[in-house]
PDB file of N, CA and C in Angstrom:
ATOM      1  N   UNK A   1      -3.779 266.558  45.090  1.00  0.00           N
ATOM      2  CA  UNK A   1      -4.996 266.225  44.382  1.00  0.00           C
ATOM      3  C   UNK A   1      -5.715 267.496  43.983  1.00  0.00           C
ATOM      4  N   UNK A   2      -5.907 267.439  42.984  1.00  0.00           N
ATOM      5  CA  UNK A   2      -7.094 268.562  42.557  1.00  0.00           C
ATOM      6  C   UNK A   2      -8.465 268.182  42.100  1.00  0.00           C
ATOM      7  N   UNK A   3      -9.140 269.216  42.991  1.00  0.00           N
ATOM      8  CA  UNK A   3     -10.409 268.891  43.280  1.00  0.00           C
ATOM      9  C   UNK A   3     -11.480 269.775  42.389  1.00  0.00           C
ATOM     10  N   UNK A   4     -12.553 269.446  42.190  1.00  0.00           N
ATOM     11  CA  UNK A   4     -13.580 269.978  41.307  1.00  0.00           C
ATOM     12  C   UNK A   4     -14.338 270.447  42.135  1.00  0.00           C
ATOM     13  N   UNK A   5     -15.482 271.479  41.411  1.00  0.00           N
ATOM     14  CA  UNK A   5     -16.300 271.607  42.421  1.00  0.00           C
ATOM     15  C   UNK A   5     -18.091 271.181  41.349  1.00  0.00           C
ATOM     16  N   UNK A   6     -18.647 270.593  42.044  1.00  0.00           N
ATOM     17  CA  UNK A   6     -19.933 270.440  40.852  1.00  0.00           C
ATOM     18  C   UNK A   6     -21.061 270.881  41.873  1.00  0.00           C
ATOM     19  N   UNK A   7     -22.119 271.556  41.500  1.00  0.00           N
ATOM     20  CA  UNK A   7     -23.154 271.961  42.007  1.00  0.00           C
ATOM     21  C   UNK A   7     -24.070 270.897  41.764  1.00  0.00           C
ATOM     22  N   UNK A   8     -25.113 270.842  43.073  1.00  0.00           N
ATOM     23  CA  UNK A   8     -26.000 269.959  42.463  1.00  0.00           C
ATOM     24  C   UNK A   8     -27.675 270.930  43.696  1.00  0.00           C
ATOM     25  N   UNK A   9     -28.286 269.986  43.475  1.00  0.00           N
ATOM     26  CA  UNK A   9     -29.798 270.713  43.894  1.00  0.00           C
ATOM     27  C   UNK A   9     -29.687 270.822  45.404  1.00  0.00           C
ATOM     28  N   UNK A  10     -29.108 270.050  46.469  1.00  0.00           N
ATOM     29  CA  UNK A  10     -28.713 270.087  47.385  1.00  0.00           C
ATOM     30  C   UNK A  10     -27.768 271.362  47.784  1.00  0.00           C
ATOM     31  N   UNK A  11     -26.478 271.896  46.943  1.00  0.00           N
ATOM     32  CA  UNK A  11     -25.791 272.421  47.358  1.00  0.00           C
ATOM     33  C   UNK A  11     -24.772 272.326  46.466  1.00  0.00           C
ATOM     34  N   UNK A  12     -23.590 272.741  47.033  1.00  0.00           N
ATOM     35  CA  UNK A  12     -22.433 272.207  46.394  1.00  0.00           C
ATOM     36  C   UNK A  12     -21.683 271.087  46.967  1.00  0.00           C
ATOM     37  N   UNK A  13     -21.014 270.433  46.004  1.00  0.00           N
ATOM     38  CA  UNK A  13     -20.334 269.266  46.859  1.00  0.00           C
ATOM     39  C   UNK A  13     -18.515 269.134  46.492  1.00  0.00           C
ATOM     40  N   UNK A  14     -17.711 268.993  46.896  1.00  0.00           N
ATOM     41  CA  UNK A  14     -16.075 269.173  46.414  1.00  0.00           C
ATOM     42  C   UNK A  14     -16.143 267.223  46.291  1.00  0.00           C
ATOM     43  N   UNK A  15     -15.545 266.819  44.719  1.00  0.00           N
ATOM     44  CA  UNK A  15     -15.514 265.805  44.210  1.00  0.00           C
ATOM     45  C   UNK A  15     -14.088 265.854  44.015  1.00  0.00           C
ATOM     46  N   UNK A  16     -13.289 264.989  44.134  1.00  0.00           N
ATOM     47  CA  UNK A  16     -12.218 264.612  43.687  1.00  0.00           C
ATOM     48  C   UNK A  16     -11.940 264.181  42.451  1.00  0.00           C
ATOM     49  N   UNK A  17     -11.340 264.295  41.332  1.00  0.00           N
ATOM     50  CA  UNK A  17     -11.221 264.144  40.240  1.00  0.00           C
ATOM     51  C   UNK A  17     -10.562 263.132  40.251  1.00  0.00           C
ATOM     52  N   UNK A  18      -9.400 263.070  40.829  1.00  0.00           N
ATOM     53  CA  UNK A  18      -8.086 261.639  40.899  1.00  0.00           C
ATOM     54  C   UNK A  18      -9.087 260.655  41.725  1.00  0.00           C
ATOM     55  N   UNK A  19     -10.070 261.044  42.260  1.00  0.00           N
ATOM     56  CA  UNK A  19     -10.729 259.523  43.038  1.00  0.00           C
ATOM     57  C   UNK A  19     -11.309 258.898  42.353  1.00  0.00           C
ATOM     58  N   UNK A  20     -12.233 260.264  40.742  1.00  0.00           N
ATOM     59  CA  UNK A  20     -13.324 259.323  39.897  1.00  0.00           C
ATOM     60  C   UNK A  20     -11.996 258.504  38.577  1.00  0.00           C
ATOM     61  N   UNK A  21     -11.278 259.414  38.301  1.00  0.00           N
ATOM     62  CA  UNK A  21     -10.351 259.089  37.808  1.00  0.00           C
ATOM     63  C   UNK A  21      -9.740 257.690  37.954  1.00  0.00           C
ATOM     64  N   UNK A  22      -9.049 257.487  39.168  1.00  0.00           N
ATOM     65  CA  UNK A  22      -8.543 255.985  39.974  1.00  0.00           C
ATOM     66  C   UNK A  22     -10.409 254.967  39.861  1.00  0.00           C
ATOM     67  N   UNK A  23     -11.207 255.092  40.075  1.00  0.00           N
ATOM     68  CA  UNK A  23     -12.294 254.375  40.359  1.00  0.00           C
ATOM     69  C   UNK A  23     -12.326 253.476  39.047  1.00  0.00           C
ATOM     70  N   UNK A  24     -12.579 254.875  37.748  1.00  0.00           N
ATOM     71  CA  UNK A  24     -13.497 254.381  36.117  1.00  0.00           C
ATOM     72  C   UNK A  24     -12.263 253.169  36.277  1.00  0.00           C
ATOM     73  N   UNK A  25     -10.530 253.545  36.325  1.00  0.00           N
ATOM     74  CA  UNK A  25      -9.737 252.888  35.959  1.00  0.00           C
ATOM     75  C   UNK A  25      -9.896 251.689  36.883  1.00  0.00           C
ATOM     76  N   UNK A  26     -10.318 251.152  37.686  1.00  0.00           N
ATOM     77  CA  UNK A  26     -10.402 249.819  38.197  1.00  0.00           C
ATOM     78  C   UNK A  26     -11.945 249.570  38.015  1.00  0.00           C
ATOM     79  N   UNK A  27     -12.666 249.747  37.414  1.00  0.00           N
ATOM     80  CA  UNK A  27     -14.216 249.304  37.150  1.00  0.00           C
ATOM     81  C   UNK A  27     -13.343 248.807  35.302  1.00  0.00           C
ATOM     82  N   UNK A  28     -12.642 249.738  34.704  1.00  0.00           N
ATOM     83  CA  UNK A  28     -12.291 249.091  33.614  1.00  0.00           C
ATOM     84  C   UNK A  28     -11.705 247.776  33.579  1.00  0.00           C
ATOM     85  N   UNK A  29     -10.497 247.853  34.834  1.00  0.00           N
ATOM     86  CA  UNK A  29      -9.327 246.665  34.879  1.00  0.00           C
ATOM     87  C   UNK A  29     -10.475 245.618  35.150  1.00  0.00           C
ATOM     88  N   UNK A  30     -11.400 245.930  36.042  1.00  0.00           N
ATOM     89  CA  UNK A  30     -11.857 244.504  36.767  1.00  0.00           C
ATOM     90  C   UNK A  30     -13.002 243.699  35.263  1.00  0.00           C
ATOM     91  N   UNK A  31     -13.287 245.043  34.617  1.00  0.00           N
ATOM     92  CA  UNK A  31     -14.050 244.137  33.567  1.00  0.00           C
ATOM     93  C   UNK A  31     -13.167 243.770  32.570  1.00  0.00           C
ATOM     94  N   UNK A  32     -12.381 243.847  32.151  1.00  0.00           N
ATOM     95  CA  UNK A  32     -11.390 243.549  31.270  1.00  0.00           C
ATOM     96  C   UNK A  32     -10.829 242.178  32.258  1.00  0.00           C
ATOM     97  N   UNK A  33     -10.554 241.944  33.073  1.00  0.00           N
ATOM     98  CA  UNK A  33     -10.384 240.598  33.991  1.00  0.00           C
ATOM     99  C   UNK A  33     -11.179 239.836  33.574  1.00  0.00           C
ATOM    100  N   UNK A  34     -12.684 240.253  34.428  1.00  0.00           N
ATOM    101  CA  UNK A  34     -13.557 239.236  34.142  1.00  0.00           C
ATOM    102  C   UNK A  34     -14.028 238.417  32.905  1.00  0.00           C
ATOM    103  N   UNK A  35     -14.000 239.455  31.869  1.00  0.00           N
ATOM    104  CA  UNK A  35     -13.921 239.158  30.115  1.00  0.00           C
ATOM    105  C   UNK A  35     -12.752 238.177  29.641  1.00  0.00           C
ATOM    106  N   UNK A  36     -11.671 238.296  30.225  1.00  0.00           N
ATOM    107  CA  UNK A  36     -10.495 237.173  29.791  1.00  0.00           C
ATOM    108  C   UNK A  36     -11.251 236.438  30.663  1.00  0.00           C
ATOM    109  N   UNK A  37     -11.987 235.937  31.787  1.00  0.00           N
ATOM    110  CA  UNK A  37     -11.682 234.854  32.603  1.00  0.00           C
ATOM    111  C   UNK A  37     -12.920 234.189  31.810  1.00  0.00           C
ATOM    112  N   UNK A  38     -14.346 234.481  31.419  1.00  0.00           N
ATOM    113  CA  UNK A  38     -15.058 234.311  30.824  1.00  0.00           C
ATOM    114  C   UNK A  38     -14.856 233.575  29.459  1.00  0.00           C
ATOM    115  N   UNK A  39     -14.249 234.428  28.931  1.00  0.00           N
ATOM    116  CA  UNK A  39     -13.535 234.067  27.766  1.00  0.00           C
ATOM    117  C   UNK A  39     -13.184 232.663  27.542  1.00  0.00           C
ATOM    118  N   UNK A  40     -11.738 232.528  28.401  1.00  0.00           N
ATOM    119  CA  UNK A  40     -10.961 231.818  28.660  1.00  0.00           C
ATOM    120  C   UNK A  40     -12.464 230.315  29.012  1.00  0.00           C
ATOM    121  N   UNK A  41     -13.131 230.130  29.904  1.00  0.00           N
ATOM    122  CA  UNK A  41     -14.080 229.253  30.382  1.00  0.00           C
ATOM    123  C   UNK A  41     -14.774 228.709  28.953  1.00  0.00           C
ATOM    124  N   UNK A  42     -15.281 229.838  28.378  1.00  0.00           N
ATOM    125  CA  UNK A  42     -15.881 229.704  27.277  1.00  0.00           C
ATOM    126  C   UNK A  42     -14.982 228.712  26.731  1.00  0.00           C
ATOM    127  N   UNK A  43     -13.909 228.893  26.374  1.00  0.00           N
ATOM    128  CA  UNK A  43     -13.278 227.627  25.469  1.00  0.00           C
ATOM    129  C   UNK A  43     -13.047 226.711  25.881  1.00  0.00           C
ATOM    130  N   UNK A  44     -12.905 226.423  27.395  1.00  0.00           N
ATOM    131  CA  UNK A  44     -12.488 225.574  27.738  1.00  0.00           C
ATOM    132  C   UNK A  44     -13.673 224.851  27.562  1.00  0.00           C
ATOM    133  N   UNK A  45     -15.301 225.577  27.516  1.00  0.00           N
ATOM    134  CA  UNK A  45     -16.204 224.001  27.690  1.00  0.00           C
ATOM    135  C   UNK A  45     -16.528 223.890  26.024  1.00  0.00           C
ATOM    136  N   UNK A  46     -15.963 224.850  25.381  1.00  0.00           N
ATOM    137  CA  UNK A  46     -16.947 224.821  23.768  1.00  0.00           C
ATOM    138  C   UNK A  46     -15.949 223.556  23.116  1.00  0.00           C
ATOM    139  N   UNK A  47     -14.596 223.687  22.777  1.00  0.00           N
ATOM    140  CA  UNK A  47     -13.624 223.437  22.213  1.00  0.00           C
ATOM    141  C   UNK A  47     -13.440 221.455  22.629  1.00  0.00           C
ATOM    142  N   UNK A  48     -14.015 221.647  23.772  1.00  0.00           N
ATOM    143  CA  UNK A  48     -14.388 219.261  23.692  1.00  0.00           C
ATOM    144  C   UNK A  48     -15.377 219.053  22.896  1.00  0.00           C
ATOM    145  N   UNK A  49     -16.393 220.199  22.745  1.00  0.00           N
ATOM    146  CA  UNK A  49     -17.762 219.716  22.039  1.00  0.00           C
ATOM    147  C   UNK A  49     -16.980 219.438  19.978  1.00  0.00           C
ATOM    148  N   UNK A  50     -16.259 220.614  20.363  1.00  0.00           N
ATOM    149  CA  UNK A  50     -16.158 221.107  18.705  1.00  0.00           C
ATOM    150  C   UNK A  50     -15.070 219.679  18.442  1.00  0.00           C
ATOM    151  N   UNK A  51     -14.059 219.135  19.317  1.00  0.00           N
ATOM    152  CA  UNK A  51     -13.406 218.228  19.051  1.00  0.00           C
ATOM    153  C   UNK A  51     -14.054 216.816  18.426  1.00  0.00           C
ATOM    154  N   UNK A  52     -14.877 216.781  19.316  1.00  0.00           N
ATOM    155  CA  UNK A  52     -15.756 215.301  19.051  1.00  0.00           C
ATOM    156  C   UNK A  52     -16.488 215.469  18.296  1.00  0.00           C
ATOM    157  N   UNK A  53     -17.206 216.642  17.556  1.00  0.00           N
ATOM    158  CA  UNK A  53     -17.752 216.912  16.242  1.00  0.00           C
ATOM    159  C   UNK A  53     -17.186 216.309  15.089  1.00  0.00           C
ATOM    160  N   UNK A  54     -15.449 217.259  15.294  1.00  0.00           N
ATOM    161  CA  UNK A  54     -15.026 216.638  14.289  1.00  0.00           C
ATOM    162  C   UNK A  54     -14.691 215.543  14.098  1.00  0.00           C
ATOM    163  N   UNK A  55     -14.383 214.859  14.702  1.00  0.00           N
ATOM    164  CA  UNK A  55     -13.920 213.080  14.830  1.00  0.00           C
ATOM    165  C   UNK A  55     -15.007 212.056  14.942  1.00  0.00           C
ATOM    166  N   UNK A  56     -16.176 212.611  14.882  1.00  0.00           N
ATOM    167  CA  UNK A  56     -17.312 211.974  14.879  1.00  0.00           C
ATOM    168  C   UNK A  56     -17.170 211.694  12.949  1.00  0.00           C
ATOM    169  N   UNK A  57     -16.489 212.659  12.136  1.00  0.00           N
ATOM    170  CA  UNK A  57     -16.526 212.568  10.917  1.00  0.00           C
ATOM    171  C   UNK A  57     -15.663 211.678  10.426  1.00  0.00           C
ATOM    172  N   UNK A  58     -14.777 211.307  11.113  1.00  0.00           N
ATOM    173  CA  UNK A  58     -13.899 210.244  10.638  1.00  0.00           C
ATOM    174  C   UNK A  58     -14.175 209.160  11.360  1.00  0.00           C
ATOM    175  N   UNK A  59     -13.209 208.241  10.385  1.00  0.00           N
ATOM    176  CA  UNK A  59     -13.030 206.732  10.110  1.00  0.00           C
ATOM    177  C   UNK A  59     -11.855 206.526  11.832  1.00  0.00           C
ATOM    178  N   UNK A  60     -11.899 205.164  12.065  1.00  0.00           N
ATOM    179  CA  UNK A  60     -11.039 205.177  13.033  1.00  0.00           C
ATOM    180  C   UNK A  60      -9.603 205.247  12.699  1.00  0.00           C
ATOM    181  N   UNK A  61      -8.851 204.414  11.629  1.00  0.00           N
ATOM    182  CA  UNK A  61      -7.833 204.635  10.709  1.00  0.00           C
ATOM    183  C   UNK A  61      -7.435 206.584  11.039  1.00  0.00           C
ATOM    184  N   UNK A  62      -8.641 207.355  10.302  1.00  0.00           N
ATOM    185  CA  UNK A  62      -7.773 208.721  10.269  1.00  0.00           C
ATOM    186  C   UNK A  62      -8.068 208.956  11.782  1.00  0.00           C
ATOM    187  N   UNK A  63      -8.062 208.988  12.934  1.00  0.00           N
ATOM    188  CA  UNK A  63      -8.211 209.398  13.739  1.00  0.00           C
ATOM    189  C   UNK A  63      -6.937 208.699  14.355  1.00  0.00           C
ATOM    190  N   UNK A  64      -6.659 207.540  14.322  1.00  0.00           N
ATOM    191  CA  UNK A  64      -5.268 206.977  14.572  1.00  0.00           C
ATOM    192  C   UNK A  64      -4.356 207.479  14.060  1.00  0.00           C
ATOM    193  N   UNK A  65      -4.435 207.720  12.736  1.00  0.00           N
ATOM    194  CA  UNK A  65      -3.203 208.252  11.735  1.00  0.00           C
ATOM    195  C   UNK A  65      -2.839 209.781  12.200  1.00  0.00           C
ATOM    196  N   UNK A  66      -3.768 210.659  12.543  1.00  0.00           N
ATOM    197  CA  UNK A  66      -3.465 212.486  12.713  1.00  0.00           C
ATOM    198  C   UNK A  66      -4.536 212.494  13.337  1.00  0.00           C
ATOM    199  N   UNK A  67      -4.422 212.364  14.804  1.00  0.00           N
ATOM    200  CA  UNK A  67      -5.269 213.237  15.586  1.00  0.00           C
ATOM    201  C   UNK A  67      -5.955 214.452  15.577  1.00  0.00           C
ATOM    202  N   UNK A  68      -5.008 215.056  15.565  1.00  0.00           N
ATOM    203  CA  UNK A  68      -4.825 216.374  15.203  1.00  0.00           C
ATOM    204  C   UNK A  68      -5.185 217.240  14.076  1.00  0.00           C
ATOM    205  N   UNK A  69      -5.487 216.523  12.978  1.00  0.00           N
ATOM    206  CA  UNK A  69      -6.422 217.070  11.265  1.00  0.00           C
ATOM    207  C   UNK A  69      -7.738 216.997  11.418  1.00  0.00           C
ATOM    208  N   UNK A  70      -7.670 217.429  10.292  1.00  0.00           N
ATOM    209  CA  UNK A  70      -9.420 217.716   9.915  1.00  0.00           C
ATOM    210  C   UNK A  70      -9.709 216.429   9.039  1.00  0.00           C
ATOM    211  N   UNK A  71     -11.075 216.296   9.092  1.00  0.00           N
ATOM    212  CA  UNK A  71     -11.697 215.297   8.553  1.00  0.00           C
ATOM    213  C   UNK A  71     -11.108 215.539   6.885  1.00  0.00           C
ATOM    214  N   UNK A  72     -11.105 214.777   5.703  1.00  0.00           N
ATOM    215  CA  UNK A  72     -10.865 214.663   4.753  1.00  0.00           C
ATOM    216  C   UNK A  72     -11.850 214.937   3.847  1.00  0.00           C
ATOM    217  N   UNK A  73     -12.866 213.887   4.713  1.00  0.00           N
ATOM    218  CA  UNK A  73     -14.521 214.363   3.719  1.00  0.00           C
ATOM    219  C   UNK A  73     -15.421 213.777   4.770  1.00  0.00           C
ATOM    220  N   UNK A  74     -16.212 214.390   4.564  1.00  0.00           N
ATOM    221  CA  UNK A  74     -17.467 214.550   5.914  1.00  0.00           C
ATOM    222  C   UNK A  74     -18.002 212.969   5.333  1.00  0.00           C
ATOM    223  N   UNK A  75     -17.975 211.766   6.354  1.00  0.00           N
ATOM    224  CA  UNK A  75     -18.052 210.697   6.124  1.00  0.00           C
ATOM    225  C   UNK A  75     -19.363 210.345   7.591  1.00  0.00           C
ATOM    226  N   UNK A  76     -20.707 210.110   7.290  1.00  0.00           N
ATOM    227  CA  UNK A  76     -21.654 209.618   7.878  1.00  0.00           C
ATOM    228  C   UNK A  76     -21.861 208.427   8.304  1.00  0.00           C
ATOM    229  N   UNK A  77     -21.026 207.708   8.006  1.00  0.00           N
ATOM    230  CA  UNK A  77     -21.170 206.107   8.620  1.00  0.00           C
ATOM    231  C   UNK A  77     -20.754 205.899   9.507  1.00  0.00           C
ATOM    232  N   UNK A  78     -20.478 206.609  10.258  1.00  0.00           N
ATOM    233  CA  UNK A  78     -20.393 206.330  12.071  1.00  0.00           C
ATOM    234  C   UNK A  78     -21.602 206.615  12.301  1.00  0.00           C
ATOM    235  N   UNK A  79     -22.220 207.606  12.117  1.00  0.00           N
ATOM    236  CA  UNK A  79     -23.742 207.808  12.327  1.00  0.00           C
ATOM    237  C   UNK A  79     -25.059 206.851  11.657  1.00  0.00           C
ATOM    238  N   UNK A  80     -24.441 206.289  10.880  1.00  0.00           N
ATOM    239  CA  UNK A  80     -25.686 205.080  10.547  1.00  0.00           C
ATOM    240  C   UNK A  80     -25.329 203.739  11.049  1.00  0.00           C
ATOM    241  N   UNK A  81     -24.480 203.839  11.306  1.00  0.00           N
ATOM    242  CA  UNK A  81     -23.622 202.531  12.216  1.00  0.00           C
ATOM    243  C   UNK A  81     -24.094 202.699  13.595  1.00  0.00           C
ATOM    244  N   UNK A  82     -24.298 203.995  13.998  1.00  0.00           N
ATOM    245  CA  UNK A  82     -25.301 204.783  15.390  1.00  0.00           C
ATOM    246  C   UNK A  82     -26.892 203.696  15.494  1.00  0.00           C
ATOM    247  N   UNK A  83     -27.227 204.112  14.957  1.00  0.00           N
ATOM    248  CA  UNK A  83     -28.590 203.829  14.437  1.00  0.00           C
ATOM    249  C   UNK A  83     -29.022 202.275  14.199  1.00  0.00           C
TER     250      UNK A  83
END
């Protein structure tokens, strides 16, 4: 290991370079973790909301026919049928 030396108001102090070195690199890994895990959560609760948005726009027909598509044309009569 090679070591530094940094002065400070106290004195001098011998710092390890490979220790700050090894440290930044797991303060990086662990936030780069936490950011995918975050991430990852994030979609898991946004992506039911955004589903039922869209299928709130369709007819029951297209929702039987392709699950899986997009609305055709933004159709409001489920919502006045709400009401």
């Amino acid at each position: 290991m090679t070591a530094i030396t940094q002065s400070n108001t106290t004195g001098t102090e011998r710092v390890s370079y490979t220790e700050n070195n090894r440290a930044i690199w797991r303060r990086r890994i662990y936030d780069v973790i936490i950011t995918i895990v975050l991430m990852t959560f994030t979609l898991v609760v946004i992506v039911p909301f955004i589903w039922m948005l869209m299928m709130s726009f369709r007819t029951t027909g297209q929702i039987l026919e392709n699950p899986y598509g997009l609305p055709e044309s933004l159709r409001l009569d489920n919502y006045k049928r709400l009401m």
